[in-house]
N, C-alpha and C. Protein backbone atom coordinates (compact mmCIF):
# COMPACT_ATOMS: atom_id res chain seq x y z
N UNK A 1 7.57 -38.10 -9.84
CA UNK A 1 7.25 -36.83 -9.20
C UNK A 1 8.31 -35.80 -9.51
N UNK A 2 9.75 -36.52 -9.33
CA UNK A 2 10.87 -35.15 -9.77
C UNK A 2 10.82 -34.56 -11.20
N UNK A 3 10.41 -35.62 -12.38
CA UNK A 3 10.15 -35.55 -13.31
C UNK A 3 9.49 -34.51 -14.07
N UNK A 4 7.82 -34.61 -13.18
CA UNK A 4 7.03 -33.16 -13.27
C UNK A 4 7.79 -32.05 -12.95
N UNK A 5 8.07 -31.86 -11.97
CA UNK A 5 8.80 -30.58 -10.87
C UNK A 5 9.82 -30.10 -12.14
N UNK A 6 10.53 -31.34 -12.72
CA UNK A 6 11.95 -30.63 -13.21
C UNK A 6 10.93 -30.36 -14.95
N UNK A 7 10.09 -30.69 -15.30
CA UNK A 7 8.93 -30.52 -16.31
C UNK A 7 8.38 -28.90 -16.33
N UNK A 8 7.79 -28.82 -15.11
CA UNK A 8 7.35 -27.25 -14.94
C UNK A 8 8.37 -26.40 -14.51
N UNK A 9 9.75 -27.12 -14.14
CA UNK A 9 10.35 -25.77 -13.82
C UNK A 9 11.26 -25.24 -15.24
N UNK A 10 10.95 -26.61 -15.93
CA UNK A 10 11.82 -25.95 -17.58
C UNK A 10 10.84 -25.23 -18.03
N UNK A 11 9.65 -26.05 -18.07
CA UNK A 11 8.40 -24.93 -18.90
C UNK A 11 8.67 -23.36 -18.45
N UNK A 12 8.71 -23.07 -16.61
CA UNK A 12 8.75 -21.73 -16.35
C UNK A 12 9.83 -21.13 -17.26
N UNK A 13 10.78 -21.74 -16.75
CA UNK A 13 12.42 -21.20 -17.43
C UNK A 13 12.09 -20.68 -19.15
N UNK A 14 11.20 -21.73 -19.75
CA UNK A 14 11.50 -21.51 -20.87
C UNK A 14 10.38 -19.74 -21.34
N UNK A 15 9.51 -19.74 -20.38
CA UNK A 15 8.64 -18.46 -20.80
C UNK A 15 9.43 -17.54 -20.46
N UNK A 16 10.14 -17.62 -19.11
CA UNK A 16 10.76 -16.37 -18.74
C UNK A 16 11.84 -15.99 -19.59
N UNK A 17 12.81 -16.70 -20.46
CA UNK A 17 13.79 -16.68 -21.06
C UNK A 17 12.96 -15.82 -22.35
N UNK A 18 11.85 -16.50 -23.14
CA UNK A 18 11.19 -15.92 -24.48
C UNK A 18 10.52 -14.87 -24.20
N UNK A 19 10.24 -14.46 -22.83
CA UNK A 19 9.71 -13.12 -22.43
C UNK A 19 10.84 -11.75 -23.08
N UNK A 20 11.79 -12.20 -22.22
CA UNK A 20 13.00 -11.79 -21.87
C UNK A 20 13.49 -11.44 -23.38
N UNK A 21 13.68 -12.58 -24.25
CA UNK A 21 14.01 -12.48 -25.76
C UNK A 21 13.07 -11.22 -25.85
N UNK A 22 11.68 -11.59 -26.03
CA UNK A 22 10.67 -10.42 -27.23
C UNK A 22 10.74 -9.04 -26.06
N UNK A 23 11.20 -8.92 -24.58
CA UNK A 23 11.31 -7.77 -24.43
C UNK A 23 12.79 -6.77 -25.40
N UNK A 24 13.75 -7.60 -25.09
CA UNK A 24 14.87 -7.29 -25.55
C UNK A 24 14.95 -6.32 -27.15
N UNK A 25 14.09 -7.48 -28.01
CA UNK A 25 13.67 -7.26 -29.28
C UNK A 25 12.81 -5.67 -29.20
N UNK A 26 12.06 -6.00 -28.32
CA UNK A 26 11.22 -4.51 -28.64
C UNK A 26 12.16 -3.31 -28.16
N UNK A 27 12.72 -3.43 -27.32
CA UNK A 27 13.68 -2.43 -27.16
C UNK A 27 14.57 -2.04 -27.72
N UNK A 28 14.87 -2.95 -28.74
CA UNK A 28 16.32 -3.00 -29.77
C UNK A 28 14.96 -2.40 -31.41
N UNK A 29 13.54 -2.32 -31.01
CA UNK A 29 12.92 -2.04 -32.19
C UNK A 29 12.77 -2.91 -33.11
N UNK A 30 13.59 -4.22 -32.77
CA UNK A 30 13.20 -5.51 -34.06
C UNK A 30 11.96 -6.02 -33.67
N UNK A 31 10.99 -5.54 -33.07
CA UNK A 31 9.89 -6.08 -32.65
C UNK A 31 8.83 -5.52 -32.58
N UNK A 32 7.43 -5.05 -33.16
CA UNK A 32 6.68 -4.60 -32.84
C UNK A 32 6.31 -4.36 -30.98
N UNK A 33 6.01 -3.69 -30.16
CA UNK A 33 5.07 -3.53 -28.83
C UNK A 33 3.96 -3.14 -28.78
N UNK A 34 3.29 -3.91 -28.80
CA UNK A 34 1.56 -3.92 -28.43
C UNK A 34 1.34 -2.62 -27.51
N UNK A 35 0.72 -1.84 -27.51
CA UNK A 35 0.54 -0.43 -26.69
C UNK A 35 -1.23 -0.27 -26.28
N UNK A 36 -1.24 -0.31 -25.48
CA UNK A 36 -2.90 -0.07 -24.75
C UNK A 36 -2.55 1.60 -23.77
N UNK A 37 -2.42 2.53 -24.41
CA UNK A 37 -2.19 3.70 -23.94
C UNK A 37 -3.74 3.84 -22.50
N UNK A 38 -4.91 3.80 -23.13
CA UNK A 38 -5.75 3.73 -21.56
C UNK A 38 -5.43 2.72 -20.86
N UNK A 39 -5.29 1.69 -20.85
CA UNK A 39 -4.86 0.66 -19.86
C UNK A 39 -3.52 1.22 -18.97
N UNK A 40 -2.08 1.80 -19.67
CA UNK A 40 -1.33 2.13 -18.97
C UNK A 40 -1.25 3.63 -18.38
N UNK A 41 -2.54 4.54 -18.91
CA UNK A 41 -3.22 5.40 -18.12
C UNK A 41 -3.62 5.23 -17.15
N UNK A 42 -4.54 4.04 -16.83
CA UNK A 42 -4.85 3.59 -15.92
C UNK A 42 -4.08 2.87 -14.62
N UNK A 43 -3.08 2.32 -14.88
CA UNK A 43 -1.87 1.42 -14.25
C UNK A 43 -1.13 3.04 -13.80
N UNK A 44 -1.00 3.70 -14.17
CA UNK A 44 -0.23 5.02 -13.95
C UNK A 44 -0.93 5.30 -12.46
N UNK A 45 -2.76 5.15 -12.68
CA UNK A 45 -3.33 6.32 -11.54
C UNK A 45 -3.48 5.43 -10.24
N UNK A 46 -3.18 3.53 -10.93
CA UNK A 46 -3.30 3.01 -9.93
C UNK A 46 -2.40 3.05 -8.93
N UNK A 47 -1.18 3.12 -9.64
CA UNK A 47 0.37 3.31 -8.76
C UNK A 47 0.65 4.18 -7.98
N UNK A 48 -0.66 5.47 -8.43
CA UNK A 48 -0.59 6.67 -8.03
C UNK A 48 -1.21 6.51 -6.43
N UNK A 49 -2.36 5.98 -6.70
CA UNK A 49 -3.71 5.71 -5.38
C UNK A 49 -2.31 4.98 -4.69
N UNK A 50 -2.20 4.23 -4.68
CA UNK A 50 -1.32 3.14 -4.35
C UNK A 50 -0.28 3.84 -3.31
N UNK A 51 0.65 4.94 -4.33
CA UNK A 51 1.56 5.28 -3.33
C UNK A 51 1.07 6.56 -2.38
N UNK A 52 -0.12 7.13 -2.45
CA UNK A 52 -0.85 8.23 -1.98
C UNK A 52 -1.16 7.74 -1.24
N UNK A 53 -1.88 6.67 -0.86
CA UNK A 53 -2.54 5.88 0.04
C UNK A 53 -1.65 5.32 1.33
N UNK A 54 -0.07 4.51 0.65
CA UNK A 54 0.61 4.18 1.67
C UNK A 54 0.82 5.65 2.45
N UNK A 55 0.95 6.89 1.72
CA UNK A 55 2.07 7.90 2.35
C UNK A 55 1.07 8.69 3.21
N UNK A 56 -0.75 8.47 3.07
CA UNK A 56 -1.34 9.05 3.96
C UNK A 56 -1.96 8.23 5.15
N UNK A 57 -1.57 6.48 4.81
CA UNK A 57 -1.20 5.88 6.22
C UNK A 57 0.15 6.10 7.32
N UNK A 58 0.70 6.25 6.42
CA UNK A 58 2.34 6.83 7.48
C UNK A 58 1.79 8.07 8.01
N UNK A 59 1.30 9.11 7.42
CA UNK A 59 1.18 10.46 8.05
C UNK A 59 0.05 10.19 9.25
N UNK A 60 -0.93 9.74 9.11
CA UNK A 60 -1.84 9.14 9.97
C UNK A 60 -1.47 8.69 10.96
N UNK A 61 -0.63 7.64 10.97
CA UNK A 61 -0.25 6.63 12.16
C UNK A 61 0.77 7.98 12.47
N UNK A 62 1.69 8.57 12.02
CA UNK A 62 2.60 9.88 12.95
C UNK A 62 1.32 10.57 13.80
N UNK A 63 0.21 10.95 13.23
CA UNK A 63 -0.64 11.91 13.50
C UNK A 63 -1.57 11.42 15.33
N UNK A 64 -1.53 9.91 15.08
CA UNK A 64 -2.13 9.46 15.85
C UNK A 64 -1.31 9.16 17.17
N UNK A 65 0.02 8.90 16.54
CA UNK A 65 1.34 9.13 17.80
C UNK A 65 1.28 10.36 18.48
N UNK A 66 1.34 11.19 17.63
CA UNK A 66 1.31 12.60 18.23
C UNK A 66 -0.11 12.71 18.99
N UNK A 67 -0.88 12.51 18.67
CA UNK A 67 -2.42 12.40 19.54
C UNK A 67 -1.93 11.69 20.72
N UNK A 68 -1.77 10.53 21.04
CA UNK A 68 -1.15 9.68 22.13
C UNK A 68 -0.12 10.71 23.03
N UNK A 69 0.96 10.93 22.21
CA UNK A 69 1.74 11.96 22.83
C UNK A 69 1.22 13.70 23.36
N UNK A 70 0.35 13.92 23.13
CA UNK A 70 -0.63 15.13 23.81
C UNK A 70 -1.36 15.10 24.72
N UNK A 71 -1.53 13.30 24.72
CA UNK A 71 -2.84 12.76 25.73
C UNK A 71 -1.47 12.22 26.77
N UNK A 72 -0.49 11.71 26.53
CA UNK A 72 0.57 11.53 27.40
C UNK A 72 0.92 13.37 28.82
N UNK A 73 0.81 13.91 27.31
CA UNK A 73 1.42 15.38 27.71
C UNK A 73 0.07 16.27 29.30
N UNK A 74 -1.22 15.98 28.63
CA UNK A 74 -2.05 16.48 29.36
C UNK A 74 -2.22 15.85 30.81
N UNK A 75 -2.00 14.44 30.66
CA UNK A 75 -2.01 14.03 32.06
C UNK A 75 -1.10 13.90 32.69
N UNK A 76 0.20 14.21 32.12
CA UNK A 76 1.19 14.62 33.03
C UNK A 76 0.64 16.39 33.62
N UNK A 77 0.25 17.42 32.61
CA UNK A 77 -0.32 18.65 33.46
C UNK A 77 -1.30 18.30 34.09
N UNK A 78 -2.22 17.09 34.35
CA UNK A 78 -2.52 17.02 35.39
C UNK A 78 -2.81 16.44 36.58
N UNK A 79 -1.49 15.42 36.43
CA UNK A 79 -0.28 15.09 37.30
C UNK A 79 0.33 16.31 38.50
N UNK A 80 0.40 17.16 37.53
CA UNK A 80 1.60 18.01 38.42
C UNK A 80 0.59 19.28 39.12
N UNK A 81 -0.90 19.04 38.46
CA UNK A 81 -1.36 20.39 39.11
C UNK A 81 -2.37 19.71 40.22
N UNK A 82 -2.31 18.17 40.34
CA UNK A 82 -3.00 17.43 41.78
C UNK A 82 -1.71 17.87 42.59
N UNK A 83 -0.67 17.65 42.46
CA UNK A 83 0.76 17.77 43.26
C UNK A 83 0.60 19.23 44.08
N UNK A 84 0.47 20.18 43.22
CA UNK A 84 0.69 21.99 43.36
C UNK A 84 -0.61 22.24 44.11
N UNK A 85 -1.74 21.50 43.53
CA UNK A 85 -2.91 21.90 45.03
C UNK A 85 -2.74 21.56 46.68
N UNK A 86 -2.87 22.01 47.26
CA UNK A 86 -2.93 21.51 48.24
C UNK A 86 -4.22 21.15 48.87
N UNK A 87 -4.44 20.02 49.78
CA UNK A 87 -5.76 19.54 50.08
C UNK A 87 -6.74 20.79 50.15
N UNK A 88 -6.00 21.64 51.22
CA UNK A 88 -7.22 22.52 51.92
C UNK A 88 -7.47 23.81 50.84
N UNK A 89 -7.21 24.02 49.63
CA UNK A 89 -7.25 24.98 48.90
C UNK A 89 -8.60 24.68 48.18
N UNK A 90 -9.74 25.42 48.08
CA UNK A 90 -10.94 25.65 47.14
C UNK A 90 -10.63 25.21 45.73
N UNK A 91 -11.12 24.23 45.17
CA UNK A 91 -11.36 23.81 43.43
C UNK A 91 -10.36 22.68 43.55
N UNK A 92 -9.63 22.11 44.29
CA UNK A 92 -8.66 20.71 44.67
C UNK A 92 -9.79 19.47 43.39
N UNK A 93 -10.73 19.49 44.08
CA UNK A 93 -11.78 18.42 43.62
C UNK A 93 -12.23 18.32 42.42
N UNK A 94 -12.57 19.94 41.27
CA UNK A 94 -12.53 20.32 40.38
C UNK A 94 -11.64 20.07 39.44
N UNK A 95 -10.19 20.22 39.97
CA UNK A 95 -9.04 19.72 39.07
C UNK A 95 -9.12 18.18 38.91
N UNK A 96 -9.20 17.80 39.82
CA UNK A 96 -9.38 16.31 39.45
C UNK A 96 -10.18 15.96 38.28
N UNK A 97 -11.67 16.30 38.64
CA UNK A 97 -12.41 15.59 38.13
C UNK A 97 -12.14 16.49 36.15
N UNK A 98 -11.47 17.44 36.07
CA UNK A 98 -11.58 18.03 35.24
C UNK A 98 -10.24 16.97 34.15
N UNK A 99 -8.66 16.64 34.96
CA UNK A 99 -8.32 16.33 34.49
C UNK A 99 -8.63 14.52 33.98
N UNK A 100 -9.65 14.32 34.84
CA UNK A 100 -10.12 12.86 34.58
C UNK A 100 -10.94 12.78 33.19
N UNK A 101 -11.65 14.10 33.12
CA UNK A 101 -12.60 14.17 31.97
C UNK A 101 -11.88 14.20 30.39
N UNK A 102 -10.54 14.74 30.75
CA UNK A 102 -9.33 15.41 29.42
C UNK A 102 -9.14 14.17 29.32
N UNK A 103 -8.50 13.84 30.15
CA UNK A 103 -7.88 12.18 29.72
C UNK A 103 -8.68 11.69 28.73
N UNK A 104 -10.41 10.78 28.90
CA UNK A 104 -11.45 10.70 28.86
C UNK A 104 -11.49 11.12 27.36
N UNK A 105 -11.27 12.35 27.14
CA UNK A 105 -11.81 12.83 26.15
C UNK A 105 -10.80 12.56 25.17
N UNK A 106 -8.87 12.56 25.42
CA UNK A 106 -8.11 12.14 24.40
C UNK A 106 -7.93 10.94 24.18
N UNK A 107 -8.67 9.88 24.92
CA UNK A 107 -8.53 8.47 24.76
C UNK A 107 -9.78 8.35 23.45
N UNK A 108 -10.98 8.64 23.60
CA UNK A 108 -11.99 8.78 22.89
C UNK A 108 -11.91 9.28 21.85
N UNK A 109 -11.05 10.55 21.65
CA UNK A 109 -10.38 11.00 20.33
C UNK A 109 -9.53 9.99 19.31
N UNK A 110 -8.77 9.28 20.45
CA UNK A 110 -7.67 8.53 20.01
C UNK A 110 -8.36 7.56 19.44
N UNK A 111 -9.22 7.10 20.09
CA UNK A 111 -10.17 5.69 19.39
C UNK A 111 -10.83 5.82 18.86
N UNK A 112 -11.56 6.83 18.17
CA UNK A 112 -12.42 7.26 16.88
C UNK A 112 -11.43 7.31 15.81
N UNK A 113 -10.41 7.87 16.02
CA UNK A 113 -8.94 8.32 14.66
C UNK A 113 -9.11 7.26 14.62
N UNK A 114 -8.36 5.81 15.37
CA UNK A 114 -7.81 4.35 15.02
C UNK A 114 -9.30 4.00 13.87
N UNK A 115 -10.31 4.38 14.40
CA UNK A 115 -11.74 3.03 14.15
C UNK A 115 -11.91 4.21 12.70
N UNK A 116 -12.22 5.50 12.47
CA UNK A 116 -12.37 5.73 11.20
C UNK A 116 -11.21 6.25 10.06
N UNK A 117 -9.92 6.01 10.93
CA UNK A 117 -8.77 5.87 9.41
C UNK A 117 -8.03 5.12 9.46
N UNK A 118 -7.45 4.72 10.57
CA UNK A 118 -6.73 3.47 10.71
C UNK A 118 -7.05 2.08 9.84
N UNK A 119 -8.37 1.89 10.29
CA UNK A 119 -8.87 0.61 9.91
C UNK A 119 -9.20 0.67 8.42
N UNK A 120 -10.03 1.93 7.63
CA UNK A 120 -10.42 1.90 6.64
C UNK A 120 -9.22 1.88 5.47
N UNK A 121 -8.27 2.69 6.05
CA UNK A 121 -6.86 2.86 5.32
C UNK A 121 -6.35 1.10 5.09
N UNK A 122 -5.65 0.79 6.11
CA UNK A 122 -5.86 -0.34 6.31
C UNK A 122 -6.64 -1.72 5.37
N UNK A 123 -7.69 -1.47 5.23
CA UNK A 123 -9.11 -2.40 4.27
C UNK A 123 -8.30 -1.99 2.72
N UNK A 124 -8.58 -0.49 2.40
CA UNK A 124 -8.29 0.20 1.53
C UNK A 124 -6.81 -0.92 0.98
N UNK A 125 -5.79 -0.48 1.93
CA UNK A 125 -4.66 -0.61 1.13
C UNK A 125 -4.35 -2.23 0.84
N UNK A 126 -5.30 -3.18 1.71
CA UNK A 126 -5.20 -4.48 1.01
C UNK A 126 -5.58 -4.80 -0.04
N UNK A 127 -5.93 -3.90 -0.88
CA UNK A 127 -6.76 -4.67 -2.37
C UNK A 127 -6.03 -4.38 -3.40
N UNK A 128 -4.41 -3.47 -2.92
CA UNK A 128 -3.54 -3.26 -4.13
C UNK A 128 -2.39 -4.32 -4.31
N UNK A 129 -1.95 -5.35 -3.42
CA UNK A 129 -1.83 -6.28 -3.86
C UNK A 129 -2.02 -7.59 -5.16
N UNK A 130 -3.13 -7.71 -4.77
CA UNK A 130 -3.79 -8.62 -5.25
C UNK A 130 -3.91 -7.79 -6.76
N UNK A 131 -4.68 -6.44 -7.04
CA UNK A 131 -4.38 -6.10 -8.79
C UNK A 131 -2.95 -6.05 -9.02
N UNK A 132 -2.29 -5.75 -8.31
CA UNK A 132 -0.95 -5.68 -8.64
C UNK A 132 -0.54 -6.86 -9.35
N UNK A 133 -0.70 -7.84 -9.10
CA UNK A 133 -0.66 -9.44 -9.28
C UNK A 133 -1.28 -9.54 -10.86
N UNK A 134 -2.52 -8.68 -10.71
CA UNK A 134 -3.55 -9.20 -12.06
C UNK A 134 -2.92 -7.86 -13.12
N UNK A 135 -2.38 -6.97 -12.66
CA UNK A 135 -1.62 -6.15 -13.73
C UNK A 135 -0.07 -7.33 -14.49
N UNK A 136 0.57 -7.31 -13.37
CA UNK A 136 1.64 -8.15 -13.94
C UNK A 136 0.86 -8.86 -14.98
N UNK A 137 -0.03 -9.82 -14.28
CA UNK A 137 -0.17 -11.08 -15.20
C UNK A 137 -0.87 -10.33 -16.71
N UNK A 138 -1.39 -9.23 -16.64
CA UNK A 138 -1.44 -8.75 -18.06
C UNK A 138 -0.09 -8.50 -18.23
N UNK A 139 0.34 -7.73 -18.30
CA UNK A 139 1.66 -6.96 -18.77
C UNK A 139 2.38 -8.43 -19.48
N UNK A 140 2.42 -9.42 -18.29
CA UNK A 140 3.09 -11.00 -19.24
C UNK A 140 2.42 -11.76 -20.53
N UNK A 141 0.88 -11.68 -20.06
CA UNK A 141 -0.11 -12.20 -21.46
C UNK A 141 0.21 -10.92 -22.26
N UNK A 142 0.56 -10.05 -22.37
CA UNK A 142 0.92 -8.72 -23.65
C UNK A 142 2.03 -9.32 -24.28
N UNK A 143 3.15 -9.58 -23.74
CA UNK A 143 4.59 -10.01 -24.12
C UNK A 143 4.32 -11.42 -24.96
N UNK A 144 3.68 -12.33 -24.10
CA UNK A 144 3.61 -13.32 -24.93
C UNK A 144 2.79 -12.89 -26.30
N UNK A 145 1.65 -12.54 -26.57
CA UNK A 145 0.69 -11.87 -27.69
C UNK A 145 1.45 -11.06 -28.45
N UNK A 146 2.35 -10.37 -27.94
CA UNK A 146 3.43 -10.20 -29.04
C UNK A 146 4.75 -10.99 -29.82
N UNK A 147 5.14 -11.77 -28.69
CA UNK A 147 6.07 -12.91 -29.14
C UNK A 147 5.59 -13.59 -30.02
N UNK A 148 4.07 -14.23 -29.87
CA UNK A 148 3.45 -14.97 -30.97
C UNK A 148 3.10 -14.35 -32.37
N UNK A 149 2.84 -13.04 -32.03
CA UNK A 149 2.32 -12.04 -33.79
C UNK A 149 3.85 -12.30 -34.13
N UNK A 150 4.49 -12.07 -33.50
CA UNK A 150 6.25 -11.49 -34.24
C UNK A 150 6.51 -12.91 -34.66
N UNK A 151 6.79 -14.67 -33.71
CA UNK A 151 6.80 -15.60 -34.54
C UNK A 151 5.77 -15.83 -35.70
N UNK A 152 4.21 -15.84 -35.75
CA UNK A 152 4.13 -15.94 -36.82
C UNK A 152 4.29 -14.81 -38.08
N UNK A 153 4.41 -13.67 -37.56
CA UNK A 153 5.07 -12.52 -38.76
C UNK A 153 6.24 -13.55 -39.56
N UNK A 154 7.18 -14.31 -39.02
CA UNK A 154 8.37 -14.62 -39.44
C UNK A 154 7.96 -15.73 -39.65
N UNK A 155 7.10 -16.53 -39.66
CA UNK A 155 6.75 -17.56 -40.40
C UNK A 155 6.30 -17.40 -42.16
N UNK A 156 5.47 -16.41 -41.53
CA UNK A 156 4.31 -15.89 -42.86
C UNK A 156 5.24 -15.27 -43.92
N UNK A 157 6.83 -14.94 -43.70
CA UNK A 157 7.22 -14.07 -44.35
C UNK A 157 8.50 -15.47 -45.28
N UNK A 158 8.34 -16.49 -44.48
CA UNK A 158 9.10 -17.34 -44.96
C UNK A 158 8.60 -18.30 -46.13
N UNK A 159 9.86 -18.85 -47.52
CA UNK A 159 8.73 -19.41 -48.54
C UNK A 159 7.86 -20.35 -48.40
């Protein structure tokens, strides 16, 4: 069993090391680089969605604090304007029921925001993971597809 383990962990070692070589090489120019200009057009707009997406869940969730904090704010005004009535004063009953309705209405606000951006944002931003994963793993099958043209280039060139 250690056998395997210490088996696949040389195999890993040994791709990451020949990665590492044919990146080196292409950067030093002794190496051809395979170039898919739409593909990394594409990887560009995904990174783009990607970080647009996290930065209009942050603004959202501030947005929705601040909603909370207005609906905090209103029932404290009307908190303080049950206090300032006094029983026997005309519209006492009115304020109530008026500030019961505000409340009412910023809780309902508050829970429509959560249920149509919260959640969808949310759905949304789990699926950049996972390509993220399937980009790498191209970007690594590229490196190797070039490591192999460049070894056999240097085969083919030998007598």
């Amino acid at each position: 069993m250690a056998e395997i383990k210490t088996g696949i962990f040389a195999k890993n070692v040994q791709k990451r090391l020949s990665r590492a070589q044919e990146k080196v090489l292409q950067k030093l120019g002794k190496a051809d680089e395979t170039k898919d200009e739409q593909f990394e057009q594409c990887v560009q707009n995904f990174k783009r969605q990607e970080f647009e997406g996290s930065r209009l869940q942050r603004e959202m969730k501030a947005y929705i604090a601040a909603v909370k904090g207005m609906q905090q704010a209103s029932r404290n005004l009307t908190e303080s304007l049950h206090e300032v009535y006094e029983s026997d004063w005309h519209g006492k009953d009115d304020v109530m029921v008026i500030g019961k309705n505000c409340d009412a209405l910023w809780e309902d606000f508050h829970q429509k925001l959560v249920d149509s951006t919260i959640d969808t944002l949310e759905t949304y931003l789990t699926q950049f993971p996972d390509l993220k994963i399937r980009v790498a793993k191209r970007s690594r099958k590229l490196i190797d597809y070039d490591s192999a043209r460049h070894h056999l280039e240097t085969l083919q060139a030998q007598p």
